[in-house]
N, C-alpha and C. Protein backbone atom coordinates (compact mmCIF):
# COMPACT_ATOMS: atom_id res chain seq x y z
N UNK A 1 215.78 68.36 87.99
CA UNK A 1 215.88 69.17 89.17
C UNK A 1 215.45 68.33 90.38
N UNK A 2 216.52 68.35 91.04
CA UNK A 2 216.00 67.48 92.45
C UNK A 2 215.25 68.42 93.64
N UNK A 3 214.18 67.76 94.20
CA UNK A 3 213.48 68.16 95.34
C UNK A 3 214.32 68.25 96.83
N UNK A 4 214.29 69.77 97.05
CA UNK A 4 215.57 69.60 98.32
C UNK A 4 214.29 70.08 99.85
N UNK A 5 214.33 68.93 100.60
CA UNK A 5 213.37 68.25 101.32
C UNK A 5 213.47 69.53 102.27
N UNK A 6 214.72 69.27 103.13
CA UNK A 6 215.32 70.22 104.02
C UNK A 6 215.20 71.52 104.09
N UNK A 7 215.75 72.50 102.61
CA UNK A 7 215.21 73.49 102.80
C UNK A 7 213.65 73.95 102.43
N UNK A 8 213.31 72.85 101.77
CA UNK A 8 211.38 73.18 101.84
C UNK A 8 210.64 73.39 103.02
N UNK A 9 211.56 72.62 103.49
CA UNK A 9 210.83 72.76 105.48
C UNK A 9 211.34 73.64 106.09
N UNK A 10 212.60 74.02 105.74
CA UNK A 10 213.18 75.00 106.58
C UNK A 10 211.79 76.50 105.80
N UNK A 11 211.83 76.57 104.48
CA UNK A 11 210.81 77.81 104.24
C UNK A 11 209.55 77.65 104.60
N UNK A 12 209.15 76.56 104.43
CA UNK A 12 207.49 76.46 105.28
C UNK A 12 207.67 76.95 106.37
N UNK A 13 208.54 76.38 107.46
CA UNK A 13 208.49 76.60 108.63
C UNK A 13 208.56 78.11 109.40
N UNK A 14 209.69 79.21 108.39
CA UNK A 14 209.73 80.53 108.28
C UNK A 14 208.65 81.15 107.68
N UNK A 15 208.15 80.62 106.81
CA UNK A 15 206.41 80.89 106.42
C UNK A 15 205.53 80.76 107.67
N UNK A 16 205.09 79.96 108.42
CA UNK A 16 204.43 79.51 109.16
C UNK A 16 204.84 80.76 110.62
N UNK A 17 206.27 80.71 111.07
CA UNK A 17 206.75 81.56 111.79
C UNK A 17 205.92 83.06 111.68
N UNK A 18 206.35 83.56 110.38
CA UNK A 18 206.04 84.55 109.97
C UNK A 18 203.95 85.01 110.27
N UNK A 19 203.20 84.12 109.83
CA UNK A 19 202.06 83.98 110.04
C UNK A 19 201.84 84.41 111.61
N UNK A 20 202.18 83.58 112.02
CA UNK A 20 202.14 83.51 113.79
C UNK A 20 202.17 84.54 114.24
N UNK A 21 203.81 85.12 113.93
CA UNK A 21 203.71 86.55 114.59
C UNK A 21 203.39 87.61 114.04
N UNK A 22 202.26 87.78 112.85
CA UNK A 22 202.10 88.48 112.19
C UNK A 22 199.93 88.69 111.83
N UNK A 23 199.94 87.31 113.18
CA UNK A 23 198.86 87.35 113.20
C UNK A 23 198.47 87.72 115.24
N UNK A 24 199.63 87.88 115.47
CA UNK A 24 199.16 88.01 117.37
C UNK A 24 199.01 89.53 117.48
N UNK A 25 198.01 89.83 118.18
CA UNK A 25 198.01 91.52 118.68
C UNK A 25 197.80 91.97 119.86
N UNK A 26 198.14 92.49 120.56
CA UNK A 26 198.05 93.37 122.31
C UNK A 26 197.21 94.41 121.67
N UNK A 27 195.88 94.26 122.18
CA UNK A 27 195.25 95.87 122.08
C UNK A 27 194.85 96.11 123.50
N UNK A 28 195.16 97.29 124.36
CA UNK A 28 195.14 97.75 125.58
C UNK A 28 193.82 98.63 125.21
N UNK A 29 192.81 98.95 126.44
CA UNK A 29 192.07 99.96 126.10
C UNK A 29 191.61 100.37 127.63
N UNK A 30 191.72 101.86 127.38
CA UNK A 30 191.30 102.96 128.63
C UNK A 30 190.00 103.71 128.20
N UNK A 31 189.30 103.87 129.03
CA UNK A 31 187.97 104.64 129.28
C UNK A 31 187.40 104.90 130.42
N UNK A 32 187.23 106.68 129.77
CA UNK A 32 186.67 107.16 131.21
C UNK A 32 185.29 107.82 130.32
N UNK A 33 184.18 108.01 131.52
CA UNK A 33 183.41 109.10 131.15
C UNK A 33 182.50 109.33 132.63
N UNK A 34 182.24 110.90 132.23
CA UNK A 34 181.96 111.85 133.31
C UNK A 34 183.53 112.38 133.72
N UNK A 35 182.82 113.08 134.95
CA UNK A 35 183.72 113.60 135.87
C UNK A 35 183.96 112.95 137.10
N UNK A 36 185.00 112.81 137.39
CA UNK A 36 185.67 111.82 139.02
C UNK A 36 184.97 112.57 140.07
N UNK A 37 184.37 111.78 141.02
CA UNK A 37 183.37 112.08 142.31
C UNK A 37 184.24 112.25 143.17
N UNK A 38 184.92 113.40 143.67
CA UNK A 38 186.15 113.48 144.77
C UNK A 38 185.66 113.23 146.20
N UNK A 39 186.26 112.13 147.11
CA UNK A 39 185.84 112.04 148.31
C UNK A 39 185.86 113.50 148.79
N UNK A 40 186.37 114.57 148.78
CA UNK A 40 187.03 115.68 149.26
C UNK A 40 185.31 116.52 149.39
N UNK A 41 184.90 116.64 148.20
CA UNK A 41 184.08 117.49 147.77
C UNK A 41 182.98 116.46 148.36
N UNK A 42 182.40 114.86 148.04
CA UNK A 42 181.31 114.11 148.79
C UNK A 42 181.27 114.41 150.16
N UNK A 43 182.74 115.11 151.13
CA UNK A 43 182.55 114.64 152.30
C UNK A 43 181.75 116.28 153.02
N UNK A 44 181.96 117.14 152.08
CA UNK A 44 181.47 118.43 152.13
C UNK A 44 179.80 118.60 152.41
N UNK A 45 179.19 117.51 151.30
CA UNK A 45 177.58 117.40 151.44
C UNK A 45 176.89 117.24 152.76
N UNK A 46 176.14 118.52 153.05
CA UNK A 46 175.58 118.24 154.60
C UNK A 46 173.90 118.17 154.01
N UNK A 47 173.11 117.73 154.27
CA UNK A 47 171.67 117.55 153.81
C UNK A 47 171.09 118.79 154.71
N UNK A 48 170.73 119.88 154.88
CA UNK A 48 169.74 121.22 155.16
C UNK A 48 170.42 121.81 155.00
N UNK A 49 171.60 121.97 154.88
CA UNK A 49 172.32 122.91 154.75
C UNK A 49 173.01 123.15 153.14
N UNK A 50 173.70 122.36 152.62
CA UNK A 50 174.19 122.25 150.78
C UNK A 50 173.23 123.18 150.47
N UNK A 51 173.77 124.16 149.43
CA UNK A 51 172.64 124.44 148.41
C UNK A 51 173.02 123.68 146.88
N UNK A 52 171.86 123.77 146.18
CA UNK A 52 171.89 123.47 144.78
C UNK A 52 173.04 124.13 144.22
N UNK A 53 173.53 125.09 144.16
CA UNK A 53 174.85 126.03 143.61
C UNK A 53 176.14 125.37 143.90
N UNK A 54 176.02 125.16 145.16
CA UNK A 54 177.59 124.40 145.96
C UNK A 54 177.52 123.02 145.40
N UNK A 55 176.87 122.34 144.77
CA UNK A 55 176.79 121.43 144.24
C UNK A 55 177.17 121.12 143.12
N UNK A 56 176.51 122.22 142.09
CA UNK A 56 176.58 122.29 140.70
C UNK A 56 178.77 123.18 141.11
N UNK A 57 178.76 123.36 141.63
CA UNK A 57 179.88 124.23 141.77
C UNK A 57 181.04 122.99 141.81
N UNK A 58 180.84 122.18 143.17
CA UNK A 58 181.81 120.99 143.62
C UNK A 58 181.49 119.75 142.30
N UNK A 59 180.75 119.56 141.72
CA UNK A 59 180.69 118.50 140.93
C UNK A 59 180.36 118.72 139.41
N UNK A 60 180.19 119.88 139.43
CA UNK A 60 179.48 120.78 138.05
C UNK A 60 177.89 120.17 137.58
N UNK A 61 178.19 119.84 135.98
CA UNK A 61 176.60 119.76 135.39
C UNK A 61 176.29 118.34 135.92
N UNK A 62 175.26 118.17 136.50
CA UNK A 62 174.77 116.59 136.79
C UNK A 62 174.74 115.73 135.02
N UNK A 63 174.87 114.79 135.44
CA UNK A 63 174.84 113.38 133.67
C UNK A 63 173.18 113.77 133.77
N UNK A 64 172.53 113.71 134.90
CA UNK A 64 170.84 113.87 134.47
C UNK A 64 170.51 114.42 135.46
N UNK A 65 169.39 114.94 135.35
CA UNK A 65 168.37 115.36 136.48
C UNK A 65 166.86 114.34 136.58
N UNK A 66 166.78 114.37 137.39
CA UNK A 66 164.98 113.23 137.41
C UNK A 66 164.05 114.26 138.14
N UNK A 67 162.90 114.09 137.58
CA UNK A 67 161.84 114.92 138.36
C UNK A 67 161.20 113.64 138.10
N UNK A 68 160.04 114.03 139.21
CA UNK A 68 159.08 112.90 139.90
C UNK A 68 158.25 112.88 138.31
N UNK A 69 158.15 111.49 138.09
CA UNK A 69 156.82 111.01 137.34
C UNK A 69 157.23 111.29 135.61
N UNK A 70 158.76 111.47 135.38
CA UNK A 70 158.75 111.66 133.70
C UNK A 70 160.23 110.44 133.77
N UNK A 71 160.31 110.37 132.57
CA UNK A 71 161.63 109.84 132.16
C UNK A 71 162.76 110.51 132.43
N UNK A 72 164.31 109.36 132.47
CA UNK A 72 165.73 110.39 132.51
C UNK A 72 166.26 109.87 131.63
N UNK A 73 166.83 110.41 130.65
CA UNK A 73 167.41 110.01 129.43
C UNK A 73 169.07 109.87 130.56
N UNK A 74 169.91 108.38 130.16
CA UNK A 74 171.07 108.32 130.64
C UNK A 74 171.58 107.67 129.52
N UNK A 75 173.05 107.76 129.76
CA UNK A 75 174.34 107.50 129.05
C UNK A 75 174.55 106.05 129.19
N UNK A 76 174.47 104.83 127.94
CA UNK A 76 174.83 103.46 128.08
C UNK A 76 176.35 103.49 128.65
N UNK A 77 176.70 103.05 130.11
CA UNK A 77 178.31 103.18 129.90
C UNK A 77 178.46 102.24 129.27
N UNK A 78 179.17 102.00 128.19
CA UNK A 78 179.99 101.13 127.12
C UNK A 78 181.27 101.38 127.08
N UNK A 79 182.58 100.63 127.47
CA UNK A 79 183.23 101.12 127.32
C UNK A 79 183.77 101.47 125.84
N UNK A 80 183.32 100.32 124.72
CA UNK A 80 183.88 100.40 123.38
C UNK A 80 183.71 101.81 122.82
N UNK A 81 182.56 102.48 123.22
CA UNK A 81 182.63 103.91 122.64
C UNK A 81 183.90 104.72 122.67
N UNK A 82 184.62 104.50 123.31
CA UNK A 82 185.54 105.77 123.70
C UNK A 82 185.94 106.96 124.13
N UNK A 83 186.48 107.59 124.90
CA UNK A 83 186.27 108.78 125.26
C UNK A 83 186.32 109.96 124.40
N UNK A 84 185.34 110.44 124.47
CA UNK A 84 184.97 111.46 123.68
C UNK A 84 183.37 111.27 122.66
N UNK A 85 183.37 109.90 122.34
CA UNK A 85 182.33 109.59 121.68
C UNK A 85 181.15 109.53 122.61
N UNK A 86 180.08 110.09 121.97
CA UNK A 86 178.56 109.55 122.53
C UNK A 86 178.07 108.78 122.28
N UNK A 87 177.73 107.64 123.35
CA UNK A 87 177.11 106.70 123.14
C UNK A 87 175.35 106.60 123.17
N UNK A 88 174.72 105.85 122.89
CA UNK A 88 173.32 105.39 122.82
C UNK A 88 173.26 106.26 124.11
N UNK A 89 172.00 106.48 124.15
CA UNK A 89 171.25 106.82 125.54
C UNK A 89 170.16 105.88 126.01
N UNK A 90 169.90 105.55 127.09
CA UNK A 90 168.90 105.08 127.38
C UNK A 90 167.72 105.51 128.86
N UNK A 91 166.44 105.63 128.37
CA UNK A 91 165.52 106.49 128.93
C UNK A 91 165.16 104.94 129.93
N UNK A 92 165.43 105.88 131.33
CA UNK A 92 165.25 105.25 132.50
C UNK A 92 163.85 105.83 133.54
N UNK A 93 163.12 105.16 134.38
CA UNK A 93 161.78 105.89 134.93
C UNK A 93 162.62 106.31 136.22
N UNK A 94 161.71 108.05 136.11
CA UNK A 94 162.52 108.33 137.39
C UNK A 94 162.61 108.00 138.77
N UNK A 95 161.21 107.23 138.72
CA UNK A 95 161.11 106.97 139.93
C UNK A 95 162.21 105.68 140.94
N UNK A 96 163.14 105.18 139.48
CA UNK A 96 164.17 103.92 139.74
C UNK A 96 165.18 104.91 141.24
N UNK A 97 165.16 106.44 140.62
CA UNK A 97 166.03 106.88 141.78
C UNK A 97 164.94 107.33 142.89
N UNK A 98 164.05 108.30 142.86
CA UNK A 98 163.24 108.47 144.07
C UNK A 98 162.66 107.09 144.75
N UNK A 99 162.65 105.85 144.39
CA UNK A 99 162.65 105.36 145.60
C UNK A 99 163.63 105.07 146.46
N UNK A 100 164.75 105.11 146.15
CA UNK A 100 165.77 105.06 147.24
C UNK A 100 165.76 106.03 147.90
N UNK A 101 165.02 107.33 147.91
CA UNK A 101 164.97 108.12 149.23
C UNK A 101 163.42 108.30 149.79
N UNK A 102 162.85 107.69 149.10
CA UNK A 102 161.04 107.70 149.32
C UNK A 102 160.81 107.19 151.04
N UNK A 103 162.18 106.30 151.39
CA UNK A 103 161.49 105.85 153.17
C UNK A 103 161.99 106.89 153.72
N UNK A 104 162.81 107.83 153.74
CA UNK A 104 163.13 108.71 154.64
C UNK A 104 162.56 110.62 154.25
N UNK A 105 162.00 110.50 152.98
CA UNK A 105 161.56 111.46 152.33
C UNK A 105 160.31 111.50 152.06
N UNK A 106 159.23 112.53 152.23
CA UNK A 106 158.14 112.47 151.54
C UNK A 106 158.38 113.40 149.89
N UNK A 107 158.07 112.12 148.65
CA UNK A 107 158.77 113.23 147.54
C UNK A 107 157.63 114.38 147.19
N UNK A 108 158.16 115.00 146.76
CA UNK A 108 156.79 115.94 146.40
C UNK A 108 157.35 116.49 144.93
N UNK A 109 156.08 117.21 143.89
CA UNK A 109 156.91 117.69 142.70
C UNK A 109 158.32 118.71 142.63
N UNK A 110 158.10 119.04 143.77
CA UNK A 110 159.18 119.79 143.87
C UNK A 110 161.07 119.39 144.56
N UNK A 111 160.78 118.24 144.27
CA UNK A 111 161.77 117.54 144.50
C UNK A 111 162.56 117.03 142.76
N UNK A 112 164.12 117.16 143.03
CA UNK A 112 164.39 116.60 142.20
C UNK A 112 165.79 116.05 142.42
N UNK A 113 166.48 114.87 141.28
CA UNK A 113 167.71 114.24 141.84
C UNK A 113 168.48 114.36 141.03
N UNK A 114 169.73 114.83 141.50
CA UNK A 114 170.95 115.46 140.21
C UNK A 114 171.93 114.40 140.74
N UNK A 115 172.12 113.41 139.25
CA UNK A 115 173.00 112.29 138.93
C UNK A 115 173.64 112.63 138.07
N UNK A 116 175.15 111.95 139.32
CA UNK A 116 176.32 111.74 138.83
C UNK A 116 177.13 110.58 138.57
N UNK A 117 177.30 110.62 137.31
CA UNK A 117 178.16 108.98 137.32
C UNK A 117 179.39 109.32 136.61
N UNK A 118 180.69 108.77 137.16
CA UNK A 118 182.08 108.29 136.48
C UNK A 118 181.90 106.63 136.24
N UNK A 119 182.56 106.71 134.98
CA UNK A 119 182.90 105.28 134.93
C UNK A 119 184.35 105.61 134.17
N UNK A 120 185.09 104.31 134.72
CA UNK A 120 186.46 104.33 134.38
C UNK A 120 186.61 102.58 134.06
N UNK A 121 187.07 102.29 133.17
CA UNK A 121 187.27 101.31 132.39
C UNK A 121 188.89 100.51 131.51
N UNK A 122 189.47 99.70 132.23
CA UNK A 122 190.91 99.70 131.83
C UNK A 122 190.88 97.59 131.44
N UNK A 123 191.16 97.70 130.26
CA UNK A 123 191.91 96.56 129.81
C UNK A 123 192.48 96.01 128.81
N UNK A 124 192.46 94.67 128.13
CA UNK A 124 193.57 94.46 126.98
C UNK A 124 192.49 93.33 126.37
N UNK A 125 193.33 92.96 124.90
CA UNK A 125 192.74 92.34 124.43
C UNK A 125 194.02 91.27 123.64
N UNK A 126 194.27 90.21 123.61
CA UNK A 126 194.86 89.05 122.76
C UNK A 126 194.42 88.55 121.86
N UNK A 127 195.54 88.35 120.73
CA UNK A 127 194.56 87.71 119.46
C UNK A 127 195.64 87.14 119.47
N UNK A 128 195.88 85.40 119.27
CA UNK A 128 196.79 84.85 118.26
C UNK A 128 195.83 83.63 117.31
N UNK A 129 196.59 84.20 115.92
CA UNK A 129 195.42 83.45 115.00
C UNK A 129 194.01 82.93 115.02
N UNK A 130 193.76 81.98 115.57
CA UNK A 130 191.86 82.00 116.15
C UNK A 130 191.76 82.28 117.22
N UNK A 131 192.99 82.48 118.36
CA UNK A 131 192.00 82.53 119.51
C UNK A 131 192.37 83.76 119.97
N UNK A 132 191.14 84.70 121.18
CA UNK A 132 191.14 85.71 121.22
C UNK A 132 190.64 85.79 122.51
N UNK A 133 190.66 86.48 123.47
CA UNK A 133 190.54 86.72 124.37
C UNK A 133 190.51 88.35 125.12
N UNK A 134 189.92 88.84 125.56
CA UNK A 134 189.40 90.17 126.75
C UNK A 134 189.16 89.98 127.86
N UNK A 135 190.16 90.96 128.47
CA UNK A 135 189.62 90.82 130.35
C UNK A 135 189.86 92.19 130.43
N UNK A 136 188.64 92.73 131.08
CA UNK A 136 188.67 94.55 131.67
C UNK A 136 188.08 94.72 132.98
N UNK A 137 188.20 95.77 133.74
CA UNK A 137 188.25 96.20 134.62
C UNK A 137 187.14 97.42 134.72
N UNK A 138 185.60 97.68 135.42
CA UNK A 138 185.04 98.42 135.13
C UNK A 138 184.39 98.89 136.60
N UNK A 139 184.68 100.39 136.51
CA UNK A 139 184.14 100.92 137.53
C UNK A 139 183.10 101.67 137.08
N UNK A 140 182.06 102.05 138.15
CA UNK A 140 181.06 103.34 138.13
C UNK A 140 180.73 103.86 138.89
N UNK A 141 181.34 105.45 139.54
CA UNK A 141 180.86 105.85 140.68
C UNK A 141 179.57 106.44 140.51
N UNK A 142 179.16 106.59 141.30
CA UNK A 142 177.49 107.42 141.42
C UNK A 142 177.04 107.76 142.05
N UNK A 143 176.59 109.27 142.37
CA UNK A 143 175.97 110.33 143.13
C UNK A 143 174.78 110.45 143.07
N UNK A 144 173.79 110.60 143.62
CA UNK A 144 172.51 110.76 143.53
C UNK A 144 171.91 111.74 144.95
N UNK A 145 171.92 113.27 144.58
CA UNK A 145 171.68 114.26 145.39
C UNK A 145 170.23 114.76 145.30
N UNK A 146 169.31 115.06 146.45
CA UNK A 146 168.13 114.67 146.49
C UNK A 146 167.91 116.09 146.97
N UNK A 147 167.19 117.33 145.98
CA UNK A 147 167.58 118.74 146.00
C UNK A 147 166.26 118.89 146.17
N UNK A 148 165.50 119.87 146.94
CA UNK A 148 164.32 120.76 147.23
C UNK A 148 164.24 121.96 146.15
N UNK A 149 163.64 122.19 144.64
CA UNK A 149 163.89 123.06 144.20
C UNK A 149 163.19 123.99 144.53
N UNK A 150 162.10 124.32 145.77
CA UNK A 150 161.72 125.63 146.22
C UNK A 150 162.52 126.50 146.90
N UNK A 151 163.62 125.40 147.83
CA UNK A 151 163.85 126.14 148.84
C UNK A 151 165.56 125.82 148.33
N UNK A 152 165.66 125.05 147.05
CA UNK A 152 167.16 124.96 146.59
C UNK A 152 168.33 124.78 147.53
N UNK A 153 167.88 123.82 148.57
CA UNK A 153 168.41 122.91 149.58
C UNK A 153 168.83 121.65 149.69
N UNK A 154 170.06 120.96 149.76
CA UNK A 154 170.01 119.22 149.68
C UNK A 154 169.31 119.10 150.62
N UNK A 155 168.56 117.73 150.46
CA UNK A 155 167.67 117.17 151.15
C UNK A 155 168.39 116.15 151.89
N UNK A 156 169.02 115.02 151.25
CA UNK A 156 169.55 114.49 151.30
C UNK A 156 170.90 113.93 150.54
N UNK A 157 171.64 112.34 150.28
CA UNK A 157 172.35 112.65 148.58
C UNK A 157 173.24 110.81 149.37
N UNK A 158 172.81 110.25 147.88
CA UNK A 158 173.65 108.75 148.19
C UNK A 158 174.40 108.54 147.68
N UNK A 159 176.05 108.09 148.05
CA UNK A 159 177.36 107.94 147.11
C UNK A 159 177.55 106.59 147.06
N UNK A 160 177.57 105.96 145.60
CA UNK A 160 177.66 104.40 145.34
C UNK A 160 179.49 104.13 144.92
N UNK A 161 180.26 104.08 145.32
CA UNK A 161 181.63 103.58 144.83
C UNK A 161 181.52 102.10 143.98
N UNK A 162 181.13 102.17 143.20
CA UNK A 162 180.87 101.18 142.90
C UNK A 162 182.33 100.16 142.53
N UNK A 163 182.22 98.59 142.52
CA UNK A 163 183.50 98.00 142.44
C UNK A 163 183.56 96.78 141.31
């Protein structure tokens, strides 16, 4: 039996073919979590005037609330979780948000800050045989409304678009 050179290479080479494209993959991936911060409804917030209700109403349940001097349990944004899944939480001091209104505010216990965050998350992923590669796109908006719960009044309230 003779060794036929030509078509050995021609099947390696359809072997090899085959590998290649049987090892490349496009994985696309979208993620959102929370609710979208509508300029419409941010541009509504007047500080003495908002109540706590028109708030919870225009933006619904805050991701957290902070009161002076305890922990806020928040949401790792990750995007790999996926939408719908819960991810890890992680306990943040509240005071990370009352000082951003501490120079224009005196806080008192009766102060508290209802945070809002969207994050929206869009990209892809390449694999051919070893090499692999990810590039994504990650946003996080964030609200941070600075509420009087005696008198259930915004006090104030900071919008981060983040980019």
């Amino acid at each position: 039996m003779r060794f036929d050179k030509k078509g050995f290479f021609f099947v390696l080479t359809i072997v090899f073919v085959a590998m290649f494209v049987c090892s490349c993959s496009v994985m696309p991936h979208k993620y959102e979590s929370g609710k979208q911060i509508k300029d419409s409804a941010a541009r509504k917030v007047q500080p003495g005037v908002t109540t706590k209700a028109e708030i919870i109403e225009w933006f619904g349940v805050p991701t957290a609330i902070a009161k002076k001097g305890e922990k806020v349990s928040l949401p790792m944004e990750m995007a790999h979780y996926g939408a719908g899944c819960e991810g890890p939480r992680q306990d943040t001091s509240s005071e990370t948000f009352f000082s951003m209104f501490s120079s224009k505010h005196k806080i008192t216990d009766s102060h508290r800050i209802y945070y809002y965050a969207y994050t929206k998350s869009e990209g892809s992923m390449l694999g051919i045989l070893f090499f692999n590669t990810m590039s994504s796109k990650t946003q996080t908006d964030k609200l941070l409304v600075l509420i009087n719960e005696d008198t259930g009044i915004v006090e104030d309230y900071l919008l981060d678009r983040g980019k």
